[in-house]
C-alpha atoms as a PDB file:
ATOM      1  CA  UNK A   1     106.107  77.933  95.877  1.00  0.00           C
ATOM      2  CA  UNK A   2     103.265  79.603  96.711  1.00  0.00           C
ATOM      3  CA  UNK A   3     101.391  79.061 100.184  1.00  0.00           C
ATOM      4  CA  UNK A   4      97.260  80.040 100.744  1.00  0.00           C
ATOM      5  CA  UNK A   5      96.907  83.118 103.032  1.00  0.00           C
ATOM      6  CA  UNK A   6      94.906  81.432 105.147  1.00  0.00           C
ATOM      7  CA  UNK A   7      96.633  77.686 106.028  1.00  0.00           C
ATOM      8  CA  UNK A   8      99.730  80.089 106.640  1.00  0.00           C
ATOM      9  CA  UNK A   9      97.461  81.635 109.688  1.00  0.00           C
ATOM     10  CA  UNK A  10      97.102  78.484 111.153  1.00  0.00           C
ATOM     11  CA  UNK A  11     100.783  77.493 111.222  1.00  0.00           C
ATOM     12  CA  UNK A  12     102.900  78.478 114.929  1.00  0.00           C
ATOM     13  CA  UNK A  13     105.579  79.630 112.977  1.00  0.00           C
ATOM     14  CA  UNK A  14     103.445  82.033 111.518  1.00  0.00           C
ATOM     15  CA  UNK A  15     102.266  83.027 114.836  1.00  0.00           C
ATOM     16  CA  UNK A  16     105.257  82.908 116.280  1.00  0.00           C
ATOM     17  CA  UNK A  17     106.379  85.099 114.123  1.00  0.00           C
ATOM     18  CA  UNK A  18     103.667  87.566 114.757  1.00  0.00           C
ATOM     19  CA  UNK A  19     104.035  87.456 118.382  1.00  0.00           C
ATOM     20  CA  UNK A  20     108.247  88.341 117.938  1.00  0.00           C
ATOM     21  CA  UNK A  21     107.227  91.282 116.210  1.00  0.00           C
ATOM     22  CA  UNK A  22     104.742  92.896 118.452  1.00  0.00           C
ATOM     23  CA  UNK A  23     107.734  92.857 121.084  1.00  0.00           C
ATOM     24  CA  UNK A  24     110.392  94.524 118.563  1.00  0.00           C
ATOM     25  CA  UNK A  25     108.032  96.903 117.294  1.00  0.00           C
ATOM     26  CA  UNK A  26     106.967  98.466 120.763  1.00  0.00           C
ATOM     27  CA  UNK A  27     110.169  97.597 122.371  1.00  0.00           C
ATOM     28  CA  UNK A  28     108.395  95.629 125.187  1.00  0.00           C
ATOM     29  CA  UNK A  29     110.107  92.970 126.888  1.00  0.00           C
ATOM     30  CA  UNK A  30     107.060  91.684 128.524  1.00  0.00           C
ATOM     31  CA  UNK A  31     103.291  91.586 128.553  1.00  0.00           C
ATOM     32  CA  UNK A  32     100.359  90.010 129.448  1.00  0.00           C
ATOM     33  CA  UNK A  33      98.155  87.387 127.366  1.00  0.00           C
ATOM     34  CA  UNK A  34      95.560  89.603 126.719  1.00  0.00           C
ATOM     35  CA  UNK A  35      97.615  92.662 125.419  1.00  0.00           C
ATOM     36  CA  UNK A  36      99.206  90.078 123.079  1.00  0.00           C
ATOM     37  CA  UNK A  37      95.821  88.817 121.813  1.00  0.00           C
ATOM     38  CA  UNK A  38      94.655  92.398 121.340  1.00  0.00           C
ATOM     39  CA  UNK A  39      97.821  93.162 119.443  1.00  0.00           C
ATOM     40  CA  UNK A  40      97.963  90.192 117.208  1.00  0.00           C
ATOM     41  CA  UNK A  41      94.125  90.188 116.651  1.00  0.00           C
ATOM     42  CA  UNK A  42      94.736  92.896 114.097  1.00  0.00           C
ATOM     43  CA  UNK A  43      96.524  90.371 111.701  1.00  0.00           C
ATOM     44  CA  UNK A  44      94.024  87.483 111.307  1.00  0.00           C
ATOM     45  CA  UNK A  45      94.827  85.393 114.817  1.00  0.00           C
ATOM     46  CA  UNK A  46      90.804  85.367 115.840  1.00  0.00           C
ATOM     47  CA  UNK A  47      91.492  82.286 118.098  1.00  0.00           C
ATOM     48  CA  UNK A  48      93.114  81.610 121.825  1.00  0.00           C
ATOM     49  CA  UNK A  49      94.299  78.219 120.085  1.00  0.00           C
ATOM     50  CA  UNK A  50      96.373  79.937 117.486  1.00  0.00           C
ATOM     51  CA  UNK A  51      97.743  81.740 120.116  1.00  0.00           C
ATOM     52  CA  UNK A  52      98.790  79.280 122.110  1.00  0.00           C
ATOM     53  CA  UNK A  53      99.971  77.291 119.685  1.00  0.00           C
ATOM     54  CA  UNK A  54     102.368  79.990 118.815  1.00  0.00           C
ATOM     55  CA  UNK A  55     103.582  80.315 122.209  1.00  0.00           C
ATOM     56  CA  UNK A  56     104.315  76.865 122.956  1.00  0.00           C
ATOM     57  CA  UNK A  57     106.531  77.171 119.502  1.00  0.00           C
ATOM     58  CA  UNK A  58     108.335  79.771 120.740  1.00  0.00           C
ATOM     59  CA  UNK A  59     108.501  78.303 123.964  1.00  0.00           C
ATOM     60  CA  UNK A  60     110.135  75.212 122.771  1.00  0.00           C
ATOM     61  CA  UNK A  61     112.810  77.333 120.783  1.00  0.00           C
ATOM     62  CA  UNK A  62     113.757  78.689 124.046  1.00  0.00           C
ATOM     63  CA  UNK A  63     112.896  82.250 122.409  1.00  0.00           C
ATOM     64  CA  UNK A  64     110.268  83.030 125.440  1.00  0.00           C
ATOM     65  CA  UNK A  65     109.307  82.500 128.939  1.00  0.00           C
ATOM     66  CA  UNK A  66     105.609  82.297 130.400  1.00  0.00           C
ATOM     67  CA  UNK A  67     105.187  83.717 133.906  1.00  0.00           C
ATOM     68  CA  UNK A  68     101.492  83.591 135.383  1.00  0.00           C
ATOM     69  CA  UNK A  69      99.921  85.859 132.667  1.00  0.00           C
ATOM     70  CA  UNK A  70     102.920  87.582 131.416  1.00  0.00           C
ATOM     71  CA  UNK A  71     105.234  86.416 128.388  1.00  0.00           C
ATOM     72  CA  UNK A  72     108.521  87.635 128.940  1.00  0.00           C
ATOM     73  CA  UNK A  73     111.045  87.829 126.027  1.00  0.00           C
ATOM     74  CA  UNK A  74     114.461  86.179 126.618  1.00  0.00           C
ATOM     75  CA  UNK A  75     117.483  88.156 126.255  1.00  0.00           C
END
């Protein structure tokens, strides 16, 4: 099945799964919003909505926590 580049953009697991890598690649167990924007801007996420969107999916996985400003990977 094949899926359009750009619905799979808008989809939180998508992002979700953008924002998991950005903390195994640089080994970072927590940063702030706008690092993460920065960092995920690079791969099509042009929007705050996508973003959060993507957080509150990994939020409700119990995958992340959100502190203030900072998102803080669980162990």
């Amino acid at each position: 099945m094949m899926i359009d580049r750009n619905i799979a953009y808008l989809e939180p697991s998508f992002t979700g799964y953008l924002i998991l890598k950005v903390f195994d690649k640089d080994k970072l167990e927590k940063l702030t919003l706008y690092e993460l924007m920065d960092k995920i801007k690079h791969h099509g996420i042009t929007t705050s909505r996508q973003l959060i969107i993507g957080l509150t999916f990994l939020f409700s996985l119990d995958l992340i926590l959100i502190d203030e400003v900072h998102v803080c990977l669980k162990k």
